[in-house]
Protein backbone atom coordinates (compact mmCIF):
# COMPACT_ATOMS: atom_id res chain seq x y z
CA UNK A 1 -54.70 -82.07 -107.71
CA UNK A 2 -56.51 -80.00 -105.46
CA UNK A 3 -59.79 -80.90 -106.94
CA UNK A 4 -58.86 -84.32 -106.05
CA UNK A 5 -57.96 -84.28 -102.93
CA UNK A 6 -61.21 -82.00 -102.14
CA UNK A 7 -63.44 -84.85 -102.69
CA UNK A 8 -61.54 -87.81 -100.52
CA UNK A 9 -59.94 -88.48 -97.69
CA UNK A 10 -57.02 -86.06 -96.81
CA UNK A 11 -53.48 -86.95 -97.75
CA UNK A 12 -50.06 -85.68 -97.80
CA UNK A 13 -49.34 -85.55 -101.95
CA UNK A 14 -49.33 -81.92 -102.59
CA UNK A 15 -45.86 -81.39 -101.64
CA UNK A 16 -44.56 -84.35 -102.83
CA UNK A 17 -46.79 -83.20 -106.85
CA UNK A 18 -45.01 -79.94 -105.96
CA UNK A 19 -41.35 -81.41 -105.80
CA UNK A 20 -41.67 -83.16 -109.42
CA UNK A 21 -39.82 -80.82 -112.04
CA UNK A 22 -42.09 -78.96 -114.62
CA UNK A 23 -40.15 -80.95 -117.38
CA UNK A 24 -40.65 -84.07 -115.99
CA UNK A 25 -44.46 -83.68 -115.78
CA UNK A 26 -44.83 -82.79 -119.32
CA UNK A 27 -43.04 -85.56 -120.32
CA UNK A 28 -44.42 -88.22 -118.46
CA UNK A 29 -48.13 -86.13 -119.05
CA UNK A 30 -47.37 -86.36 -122.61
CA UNK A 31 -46.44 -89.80 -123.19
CA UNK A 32 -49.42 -91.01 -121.03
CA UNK A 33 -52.06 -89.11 -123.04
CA UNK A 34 -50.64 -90.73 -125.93
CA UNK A 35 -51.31 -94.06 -124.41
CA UNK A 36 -54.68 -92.84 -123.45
CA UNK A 37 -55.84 -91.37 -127.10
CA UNK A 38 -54.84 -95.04 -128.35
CA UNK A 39 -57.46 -96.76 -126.32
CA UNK A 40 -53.95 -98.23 -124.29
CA UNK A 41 -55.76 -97.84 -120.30
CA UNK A 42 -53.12 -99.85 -118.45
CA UNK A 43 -50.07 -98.21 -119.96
CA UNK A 44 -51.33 -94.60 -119.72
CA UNK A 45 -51.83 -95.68 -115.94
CA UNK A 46 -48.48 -96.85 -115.72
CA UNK A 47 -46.89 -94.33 -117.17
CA UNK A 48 -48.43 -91.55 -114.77
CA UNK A 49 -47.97 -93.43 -111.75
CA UNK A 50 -44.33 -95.01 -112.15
CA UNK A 51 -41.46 -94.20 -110.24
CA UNK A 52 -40.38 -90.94 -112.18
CA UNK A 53 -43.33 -88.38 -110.55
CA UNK A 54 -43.78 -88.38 -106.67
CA UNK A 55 -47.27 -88.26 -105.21
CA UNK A 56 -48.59 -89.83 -108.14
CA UNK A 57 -50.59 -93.39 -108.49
CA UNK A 58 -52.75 -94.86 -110.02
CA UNK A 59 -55.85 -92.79 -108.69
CA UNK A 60 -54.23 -89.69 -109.26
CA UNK A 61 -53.41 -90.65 -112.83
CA UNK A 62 -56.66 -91.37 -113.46
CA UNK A 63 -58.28 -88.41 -112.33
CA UNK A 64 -55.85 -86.51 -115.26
CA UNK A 65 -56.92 -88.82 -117.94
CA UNK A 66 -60.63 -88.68 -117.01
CA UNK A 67 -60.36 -85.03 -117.67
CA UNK A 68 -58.82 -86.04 -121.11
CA UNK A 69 -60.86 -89.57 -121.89
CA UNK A 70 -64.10 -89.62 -119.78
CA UNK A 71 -65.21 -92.12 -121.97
CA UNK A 72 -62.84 -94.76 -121.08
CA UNK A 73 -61.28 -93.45 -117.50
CA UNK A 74 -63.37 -92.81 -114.52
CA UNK A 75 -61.82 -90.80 -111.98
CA UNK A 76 -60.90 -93.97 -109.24
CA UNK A 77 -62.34 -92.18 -105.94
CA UNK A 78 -62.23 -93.55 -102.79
CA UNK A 79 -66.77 -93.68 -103.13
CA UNK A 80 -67.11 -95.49 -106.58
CA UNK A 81 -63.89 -97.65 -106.22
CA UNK A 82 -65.51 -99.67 -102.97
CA UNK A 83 -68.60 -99.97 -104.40
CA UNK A 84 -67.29 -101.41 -107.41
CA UNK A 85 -65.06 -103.95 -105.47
CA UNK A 86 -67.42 -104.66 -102.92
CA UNK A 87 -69.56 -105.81 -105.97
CA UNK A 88 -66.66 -107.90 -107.34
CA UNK A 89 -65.79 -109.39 -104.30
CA UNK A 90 -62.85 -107.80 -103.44
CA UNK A 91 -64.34 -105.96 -100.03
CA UNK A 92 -61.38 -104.46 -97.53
CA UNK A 93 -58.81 -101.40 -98.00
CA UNK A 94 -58.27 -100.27 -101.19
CA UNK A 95 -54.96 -100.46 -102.40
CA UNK A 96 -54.59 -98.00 -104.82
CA UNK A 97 -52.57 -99.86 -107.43
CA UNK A 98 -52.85 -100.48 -110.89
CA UNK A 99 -54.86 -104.08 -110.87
CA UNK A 100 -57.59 -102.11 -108.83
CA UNK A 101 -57.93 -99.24 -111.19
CA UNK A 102 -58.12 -101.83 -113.94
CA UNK A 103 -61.34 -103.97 -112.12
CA UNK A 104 -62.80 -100.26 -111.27
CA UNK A 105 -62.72 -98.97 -114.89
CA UNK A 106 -64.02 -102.53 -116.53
CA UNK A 107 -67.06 -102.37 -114.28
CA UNK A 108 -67.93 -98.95 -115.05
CA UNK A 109 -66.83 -99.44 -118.47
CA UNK A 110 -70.01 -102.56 -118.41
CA UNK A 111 -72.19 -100.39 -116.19
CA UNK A 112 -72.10 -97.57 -119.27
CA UNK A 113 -72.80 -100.60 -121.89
CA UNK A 114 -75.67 -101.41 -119.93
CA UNK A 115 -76.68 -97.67 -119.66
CA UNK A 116 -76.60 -96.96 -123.37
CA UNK A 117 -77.97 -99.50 -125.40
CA UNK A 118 -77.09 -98.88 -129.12
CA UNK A 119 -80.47 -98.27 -131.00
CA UNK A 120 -82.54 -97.74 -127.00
CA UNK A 121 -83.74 -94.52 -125.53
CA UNK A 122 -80.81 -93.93 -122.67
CA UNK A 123 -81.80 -95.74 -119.74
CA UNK A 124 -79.63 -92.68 -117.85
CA UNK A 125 -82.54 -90.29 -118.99
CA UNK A 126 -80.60 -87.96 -120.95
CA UNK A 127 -80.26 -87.30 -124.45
CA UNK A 128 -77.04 -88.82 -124.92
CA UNK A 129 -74.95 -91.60 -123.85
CA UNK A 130 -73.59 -91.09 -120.69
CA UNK A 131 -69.42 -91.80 -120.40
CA UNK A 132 -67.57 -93.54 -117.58
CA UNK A 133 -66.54 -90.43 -115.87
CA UNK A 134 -70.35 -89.38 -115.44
CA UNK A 135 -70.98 -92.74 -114.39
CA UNK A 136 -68.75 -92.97 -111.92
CA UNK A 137 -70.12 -89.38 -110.36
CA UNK A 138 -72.94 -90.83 -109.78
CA UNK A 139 -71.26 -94.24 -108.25
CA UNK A 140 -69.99 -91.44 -105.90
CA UNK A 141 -73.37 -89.56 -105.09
CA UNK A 142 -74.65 -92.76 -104.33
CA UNK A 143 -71.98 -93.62 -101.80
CA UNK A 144 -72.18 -90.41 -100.35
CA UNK A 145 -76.10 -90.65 -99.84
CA UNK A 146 -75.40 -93.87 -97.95
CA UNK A 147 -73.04 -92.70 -96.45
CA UNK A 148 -75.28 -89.91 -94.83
CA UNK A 149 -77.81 -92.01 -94.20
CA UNK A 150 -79.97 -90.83 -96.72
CA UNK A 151 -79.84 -94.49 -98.53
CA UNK A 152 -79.67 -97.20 -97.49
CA UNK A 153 -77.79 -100.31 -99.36
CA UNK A 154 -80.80 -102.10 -99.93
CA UNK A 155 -82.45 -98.55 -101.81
CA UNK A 156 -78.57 -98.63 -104.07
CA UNK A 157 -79.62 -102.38 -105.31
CA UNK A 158 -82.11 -101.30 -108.39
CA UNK A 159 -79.76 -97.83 -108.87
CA UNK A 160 -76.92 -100.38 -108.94
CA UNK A 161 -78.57 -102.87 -110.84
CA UNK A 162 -77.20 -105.58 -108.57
CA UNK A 163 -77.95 -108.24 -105.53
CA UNK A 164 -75.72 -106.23 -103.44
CA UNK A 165 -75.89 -106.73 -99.69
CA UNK A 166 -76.00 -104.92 -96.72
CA UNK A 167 -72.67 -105.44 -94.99
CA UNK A 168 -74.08 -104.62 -91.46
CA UNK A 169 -77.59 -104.61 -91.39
CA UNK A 170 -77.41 -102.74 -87.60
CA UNK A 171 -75.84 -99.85 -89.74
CA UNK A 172 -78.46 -100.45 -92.05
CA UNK A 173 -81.16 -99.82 -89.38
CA UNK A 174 -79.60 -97.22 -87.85
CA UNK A 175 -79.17 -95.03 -91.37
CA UNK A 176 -83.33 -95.86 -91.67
CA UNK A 177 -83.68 -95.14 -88.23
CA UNK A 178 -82.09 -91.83 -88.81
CA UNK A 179 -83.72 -90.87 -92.07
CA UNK A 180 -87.13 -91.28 -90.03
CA UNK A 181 -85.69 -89.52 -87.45
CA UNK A 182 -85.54 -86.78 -90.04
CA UNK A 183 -88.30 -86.83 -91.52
CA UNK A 184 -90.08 -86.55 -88.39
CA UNK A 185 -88.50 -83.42 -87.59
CA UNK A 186 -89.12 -82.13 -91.11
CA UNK A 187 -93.25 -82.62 -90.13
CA UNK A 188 -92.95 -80.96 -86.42
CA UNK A 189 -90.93 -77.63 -88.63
């Protein structure tokens, strides 16, 4: 959990993960990697983030069963998550329920079919396929470039592989602005 809540946004769940009894958590833990080892994503979701353990939804149940099935659950971070819905249409807040996990895991799920074409050298540049988890890493790195101005939205398009956008092309400019800005004083050093 702390891993977690290292790489987003700050918020209050660690006492309320602390409060849930041991035997509780194995349960529920139990039950939903059973869902998970069948292939079931919605109902090992479910079962993680229902009522029965505090602090935990649907993004913190995924980041457990990405650890256990990084083939079919990518860890639904704040980064990769609005990327993926600002592709599908679905641009705002995130919600953090169980419809938007489902939408965020599908389009990785496609993005790592496109990746690794059966019989094709991987288009990821490794020597083996690369899994949803992975994917979605790198869904994050790219936010986080943007993010720091280091690219743009129009640079993500061919990384992407999409006709994505620029939401505000003043931010836009500014993030080039900046990154020339930068590389000017990287010259003068």
């Amino acid at each position: 959990m702390q891993w977690k809540l290292a790489r987003g946004k700050m918020r209050p769940l660690m006492n309320l993960i602390r409060g849930n009894d041991s035997g509780t958590v194995e349960r529920i833990s139990r039950s939903a990697l059973i869902a998970a080892h069948k292939g079931d994503i919605s109902n090992a979701v479910t079962i993680l983030s229902g009522a029965e353990l505090k602090g935990v939804g649907p993004a913190t149940a995924s980041a457990l069963l990405a650890a256990y099935r990084p083939d079919l659950f990518p860890f639904m971070a704040d980064e990769p998550t609005m990327l993926v819905l600002d592709e599908s249409g679905q641009n705002g807040k995130l919600k953090y329920n169980l419809g938007e996990y489902l939408v965020f895991q599908r389009a990785i799920i496609a993005k790592c079919r496109e990746i690794n074409v059966p019989g094709e050298k991987a288009k990821s540049g490794t020597a083996r396929p690369l899994d949803a988890e992975e994917v979605g890493r790198a869904l994050w790195c790219l936010n986080r470039a943007e993010a720091l101005g280091l690219l743009s939205q129009e640079e993500q398009r061919p990384l992407l592989g999409t006709k994505r956008q620029a939401h505000d092309s003043q931010a836009v400019d500014g993030r080039k602005e900046q990154r020339a800005d930068r590389k000017k004083k990287k010259q003068t050093d």
